[in-house]
C-alpha atoms as a PDB file:
ATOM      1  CA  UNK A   1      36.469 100.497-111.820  1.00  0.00           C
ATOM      2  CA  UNK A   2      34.574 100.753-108.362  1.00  0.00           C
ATOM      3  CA  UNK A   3      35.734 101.566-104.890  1.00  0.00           C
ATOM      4  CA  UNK A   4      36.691  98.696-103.051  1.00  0.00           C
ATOM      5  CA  UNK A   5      35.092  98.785 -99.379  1.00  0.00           C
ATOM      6  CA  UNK A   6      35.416  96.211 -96.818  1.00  0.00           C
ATOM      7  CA  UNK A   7      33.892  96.908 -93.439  1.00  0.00           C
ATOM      8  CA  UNK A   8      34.221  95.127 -89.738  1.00  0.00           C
ATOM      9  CA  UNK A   9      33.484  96.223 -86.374  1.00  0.00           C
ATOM     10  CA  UNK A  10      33.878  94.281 -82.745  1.00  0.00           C
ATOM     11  CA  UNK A  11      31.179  92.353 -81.203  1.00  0.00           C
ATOM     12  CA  UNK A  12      29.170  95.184 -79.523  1.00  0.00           C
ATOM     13  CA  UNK A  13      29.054  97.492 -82.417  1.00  0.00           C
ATOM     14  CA  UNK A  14      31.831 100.150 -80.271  1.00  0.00           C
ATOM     15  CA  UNK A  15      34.289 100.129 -83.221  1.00  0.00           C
ATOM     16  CA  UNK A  16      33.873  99.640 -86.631  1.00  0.00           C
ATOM     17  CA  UNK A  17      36.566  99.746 -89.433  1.00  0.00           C
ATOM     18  CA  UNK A  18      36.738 100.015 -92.908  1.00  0.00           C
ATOM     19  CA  UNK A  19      39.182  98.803 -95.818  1.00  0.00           C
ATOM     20  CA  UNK A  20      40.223 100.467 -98.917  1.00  0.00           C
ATOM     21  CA  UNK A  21      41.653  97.800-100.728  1.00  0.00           C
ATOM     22  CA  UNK A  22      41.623  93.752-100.822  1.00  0.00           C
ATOM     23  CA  UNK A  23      43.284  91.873 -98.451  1.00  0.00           C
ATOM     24  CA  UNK A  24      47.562  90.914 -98.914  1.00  0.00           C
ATOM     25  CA  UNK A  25      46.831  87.703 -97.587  1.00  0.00           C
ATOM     26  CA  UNK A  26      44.347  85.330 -94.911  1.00  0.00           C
ATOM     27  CA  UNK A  27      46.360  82.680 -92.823  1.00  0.00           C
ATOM     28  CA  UNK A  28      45.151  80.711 -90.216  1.00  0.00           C
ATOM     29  CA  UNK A  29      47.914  80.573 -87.356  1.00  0.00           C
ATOM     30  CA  UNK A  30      48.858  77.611 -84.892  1.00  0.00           C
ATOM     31  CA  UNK A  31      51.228  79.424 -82.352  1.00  0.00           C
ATOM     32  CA  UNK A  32      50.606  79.452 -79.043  1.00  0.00           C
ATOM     33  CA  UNK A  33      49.879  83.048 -78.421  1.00  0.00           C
ATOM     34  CA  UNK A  34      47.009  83.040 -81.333  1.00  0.00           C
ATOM     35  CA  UNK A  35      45.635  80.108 -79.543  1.00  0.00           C
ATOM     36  CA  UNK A  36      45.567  82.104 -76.006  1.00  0.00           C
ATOM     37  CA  UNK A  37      44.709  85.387 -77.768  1.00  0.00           C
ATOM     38  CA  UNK A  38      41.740  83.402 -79.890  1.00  0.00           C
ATOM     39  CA  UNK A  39      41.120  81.114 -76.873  1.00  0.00           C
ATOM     40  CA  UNK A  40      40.625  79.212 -79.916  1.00  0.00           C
ATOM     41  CA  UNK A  41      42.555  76.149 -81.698  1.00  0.00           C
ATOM     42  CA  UNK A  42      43.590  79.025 -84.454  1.00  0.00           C
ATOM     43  CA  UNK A  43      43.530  82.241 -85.386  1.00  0.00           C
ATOM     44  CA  UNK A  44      42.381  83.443 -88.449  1.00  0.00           C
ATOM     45  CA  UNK A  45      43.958  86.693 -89.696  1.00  0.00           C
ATOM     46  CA  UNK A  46      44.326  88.556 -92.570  1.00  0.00           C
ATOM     47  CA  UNK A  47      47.025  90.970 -93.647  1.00  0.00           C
ATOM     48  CA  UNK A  48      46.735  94.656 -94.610  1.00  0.00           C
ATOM     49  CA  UNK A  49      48.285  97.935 -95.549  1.00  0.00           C
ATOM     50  CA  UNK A  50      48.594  99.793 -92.844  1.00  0.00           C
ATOM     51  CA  UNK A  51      47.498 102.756 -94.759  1.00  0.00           C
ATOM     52  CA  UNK A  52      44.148 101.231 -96.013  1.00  0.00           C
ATOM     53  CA  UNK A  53      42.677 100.220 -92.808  1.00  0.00           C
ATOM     54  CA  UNK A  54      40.754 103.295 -91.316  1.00  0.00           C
ATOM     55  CA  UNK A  55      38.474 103.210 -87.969  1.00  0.00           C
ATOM     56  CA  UNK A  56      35.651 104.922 -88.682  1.00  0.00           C
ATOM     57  CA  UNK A  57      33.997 104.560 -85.641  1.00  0.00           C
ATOM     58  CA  UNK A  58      35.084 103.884 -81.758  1.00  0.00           C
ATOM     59  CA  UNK A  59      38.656 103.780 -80.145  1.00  0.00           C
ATOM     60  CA  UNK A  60      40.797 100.871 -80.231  1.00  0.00           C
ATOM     61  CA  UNK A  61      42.864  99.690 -76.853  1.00  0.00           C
ATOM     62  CA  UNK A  62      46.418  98.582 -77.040  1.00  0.00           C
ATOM     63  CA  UNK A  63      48.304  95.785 -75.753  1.00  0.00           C
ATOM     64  CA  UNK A  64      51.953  95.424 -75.687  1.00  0.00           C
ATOM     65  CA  UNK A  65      54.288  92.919 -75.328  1.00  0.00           C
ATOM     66  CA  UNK A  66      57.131  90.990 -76.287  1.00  0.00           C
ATOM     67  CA  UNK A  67      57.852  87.534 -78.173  1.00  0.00           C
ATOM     68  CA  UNK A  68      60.362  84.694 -77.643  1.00  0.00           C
ATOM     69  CA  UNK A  69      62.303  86.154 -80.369  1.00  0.00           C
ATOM     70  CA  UNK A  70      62.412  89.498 -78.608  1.00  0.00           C
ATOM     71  CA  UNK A  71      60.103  91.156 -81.181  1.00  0.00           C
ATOM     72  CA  UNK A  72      58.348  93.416 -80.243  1.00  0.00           C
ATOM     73  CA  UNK A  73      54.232  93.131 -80.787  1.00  0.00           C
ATOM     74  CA  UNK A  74      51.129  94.872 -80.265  1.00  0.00           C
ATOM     75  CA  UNK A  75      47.682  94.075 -80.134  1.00  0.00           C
ATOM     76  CA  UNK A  76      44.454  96.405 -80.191  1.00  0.00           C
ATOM     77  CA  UNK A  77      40.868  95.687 -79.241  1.00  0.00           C
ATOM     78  CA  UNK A  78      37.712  97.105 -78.423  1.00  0.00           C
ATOM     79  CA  UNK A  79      37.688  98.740 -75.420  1.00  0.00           C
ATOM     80  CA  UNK A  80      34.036  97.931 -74.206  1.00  0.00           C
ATOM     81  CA  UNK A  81      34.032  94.268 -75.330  1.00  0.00           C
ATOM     82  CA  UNK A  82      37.778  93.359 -75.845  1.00  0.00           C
ATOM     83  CA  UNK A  83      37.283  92.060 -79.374  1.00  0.00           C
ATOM     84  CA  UNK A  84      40.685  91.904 -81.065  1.00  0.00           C
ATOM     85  CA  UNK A  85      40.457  94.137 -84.114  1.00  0.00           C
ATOM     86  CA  UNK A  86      44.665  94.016 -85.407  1.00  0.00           C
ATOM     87  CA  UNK A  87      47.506  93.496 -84.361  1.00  0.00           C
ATOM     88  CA  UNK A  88      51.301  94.395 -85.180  1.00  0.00           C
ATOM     89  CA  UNK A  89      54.758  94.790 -84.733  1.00  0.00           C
ATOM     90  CA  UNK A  90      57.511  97.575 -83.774  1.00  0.00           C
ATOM     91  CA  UNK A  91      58.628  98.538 -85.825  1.00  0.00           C
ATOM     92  CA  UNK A  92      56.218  98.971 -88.068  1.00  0.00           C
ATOM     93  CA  UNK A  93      56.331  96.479 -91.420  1.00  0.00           C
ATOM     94  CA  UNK A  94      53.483  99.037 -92.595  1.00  0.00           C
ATOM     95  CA  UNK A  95      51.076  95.959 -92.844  1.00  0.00           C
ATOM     96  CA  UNK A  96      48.244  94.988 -89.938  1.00  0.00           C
ATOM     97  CA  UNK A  97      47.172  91.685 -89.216  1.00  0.00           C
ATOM     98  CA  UNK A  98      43.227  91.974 -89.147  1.00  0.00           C
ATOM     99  CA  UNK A  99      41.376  89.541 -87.108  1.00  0.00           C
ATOM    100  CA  UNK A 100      39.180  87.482 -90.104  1.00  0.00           C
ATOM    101  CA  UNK A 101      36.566  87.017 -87.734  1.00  0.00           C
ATOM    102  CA  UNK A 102      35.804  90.595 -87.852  1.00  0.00           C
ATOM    103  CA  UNK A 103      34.775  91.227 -91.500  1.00  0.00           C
ATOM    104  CA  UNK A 104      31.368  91.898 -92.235  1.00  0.00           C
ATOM    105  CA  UNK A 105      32.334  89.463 -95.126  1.00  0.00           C
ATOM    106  CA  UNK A 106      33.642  86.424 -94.282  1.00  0.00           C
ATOM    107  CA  UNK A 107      34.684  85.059 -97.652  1.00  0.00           C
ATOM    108  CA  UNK A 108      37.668  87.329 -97.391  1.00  0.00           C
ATOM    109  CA  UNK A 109      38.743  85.553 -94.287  1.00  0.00           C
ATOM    110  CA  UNK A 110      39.385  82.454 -96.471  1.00  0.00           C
ATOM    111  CA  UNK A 111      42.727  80.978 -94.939  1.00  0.00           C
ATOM    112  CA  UNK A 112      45.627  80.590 -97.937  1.00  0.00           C
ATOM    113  CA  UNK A 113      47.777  78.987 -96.024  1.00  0.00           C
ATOM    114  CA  UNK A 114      48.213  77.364 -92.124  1.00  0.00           C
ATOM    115  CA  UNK A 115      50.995  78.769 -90.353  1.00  0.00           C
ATOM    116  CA  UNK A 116      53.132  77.281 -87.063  1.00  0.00           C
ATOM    117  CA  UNK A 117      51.600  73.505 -87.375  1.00  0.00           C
ATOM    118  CA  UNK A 118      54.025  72.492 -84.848  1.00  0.00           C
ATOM    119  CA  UNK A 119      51.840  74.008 -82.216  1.00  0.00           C
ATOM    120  CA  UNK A 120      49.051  72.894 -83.961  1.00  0.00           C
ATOM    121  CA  UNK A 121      46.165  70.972 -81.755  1.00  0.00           C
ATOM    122  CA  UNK A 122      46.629  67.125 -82.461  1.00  0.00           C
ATOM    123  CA  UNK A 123      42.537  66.793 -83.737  1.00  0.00           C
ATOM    124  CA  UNK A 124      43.291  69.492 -86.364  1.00  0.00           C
ATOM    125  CA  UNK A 125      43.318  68.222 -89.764  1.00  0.00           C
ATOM    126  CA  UNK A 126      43.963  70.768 -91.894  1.00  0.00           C
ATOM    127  CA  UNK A 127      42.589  70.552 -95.532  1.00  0.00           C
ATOM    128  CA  UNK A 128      44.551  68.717 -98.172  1.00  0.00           C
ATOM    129  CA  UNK A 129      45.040  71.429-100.518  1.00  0.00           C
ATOM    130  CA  UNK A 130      46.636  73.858 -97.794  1.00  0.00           C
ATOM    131  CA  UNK A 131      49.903  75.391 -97.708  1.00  0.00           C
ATOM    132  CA  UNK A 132      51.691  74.163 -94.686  1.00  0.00           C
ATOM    133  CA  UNK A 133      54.305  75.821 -92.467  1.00  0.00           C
ATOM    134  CA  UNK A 134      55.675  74.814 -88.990  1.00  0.00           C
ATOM    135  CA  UNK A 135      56.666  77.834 -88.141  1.00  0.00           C
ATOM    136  CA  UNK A 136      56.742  81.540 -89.485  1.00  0.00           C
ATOM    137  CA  UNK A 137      56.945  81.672 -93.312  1.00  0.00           C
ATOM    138  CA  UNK A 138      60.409  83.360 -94.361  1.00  0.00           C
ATOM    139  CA  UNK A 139      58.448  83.932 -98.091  1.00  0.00           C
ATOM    140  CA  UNK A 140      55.324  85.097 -98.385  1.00  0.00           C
ATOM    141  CA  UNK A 141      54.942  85.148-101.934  1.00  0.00           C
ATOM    142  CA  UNK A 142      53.510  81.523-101.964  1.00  0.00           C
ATOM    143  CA  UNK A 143      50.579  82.536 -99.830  1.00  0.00           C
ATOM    144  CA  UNK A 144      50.283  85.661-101.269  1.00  0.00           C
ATOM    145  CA  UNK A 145      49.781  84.250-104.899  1.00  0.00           C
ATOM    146  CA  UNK A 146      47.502  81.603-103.400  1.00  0.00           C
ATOM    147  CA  UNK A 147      45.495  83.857-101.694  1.00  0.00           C
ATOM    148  CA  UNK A 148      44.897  85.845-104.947  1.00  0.00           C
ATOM    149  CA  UNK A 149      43.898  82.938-106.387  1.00  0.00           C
ATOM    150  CA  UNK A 150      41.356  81.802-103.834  1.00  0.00           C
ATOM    151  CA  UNK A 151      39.765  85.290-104.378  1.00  0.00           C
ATOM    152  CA  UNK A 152      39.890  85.825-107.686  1.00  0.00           C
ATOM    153  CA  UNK A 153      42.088  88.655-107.454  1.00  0.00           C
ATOM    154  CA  UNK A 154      44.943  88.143-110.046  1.00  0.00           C
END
């Protein structure tokens, strides 16, 4: 069996990562603080073990701070072009939310399911086949098995 490698970087070339193993999950996500963080409609993301996300190259900058729920989250970016690279919580859930639109590869960025549609932007139509959640998902599994699905990975 070969080594599974996955690489991504920012937009100036600063940082670059690699990853060691597929993907948990992609989502796309609705909330309002992906869609100031994105200064998009969405954010893409997708979710990885902590342990198999390395930077090779570069330093990542951090940003802290806390959610309605009183969570407690952290993003980190380039610190010469202020790409977001991951992001996270504290404590740790040992997982990282990668940005998708960093992958070299952006078939892995292939959103399983679209998360926090309340906040969603009314011109959005999301795509008939999607798994649909207003808010966070309290199971993961679903997108998780679709996911693997998508990508061939089951």
């Amino acid at each position: 069996m070969s080594e599974f490698k996955l690489t991504g970087g920012c937009q100036c070339g600063a940082v670059r990562y690699v990853l060691t193993a597929p993907p948990l999950m992609a989502y796309a996500c609705h909330c309002t603080e992906c869609q100031r963080i994105s200064a998009s409609a969405f954010a893409p993301s997708c979710v990885v073990l902590q342990d198999t996300m390395q930077i090779e190259q570069g330093e990542l900058s951090r940003f802290d701070w806390t959610v309605e729920s009183g969570a407690h989250r952290y993003g980190e970016f380039c610190a010469a072009c202020g790409v977001r690279i991951r992001h996270g919580s504290e404590p740790s859930q040992g997982i990282y939310s990668v940005r998708a639109g960093t992958l070299d590869d952006p078939k892995w960025a292939t959103p399983a399911a679209h998360t926090w549609q309340s906040s969603a932007l009314e011109w959005f139509t999301p795509p008939k086949d999607a798994l649909l959640f207003d808010g966070q998902p309290t199971d993961y599994a679903p997108i998780v098995e679709r996911y693997a699905k998508l990508m061939d990975l089951s």
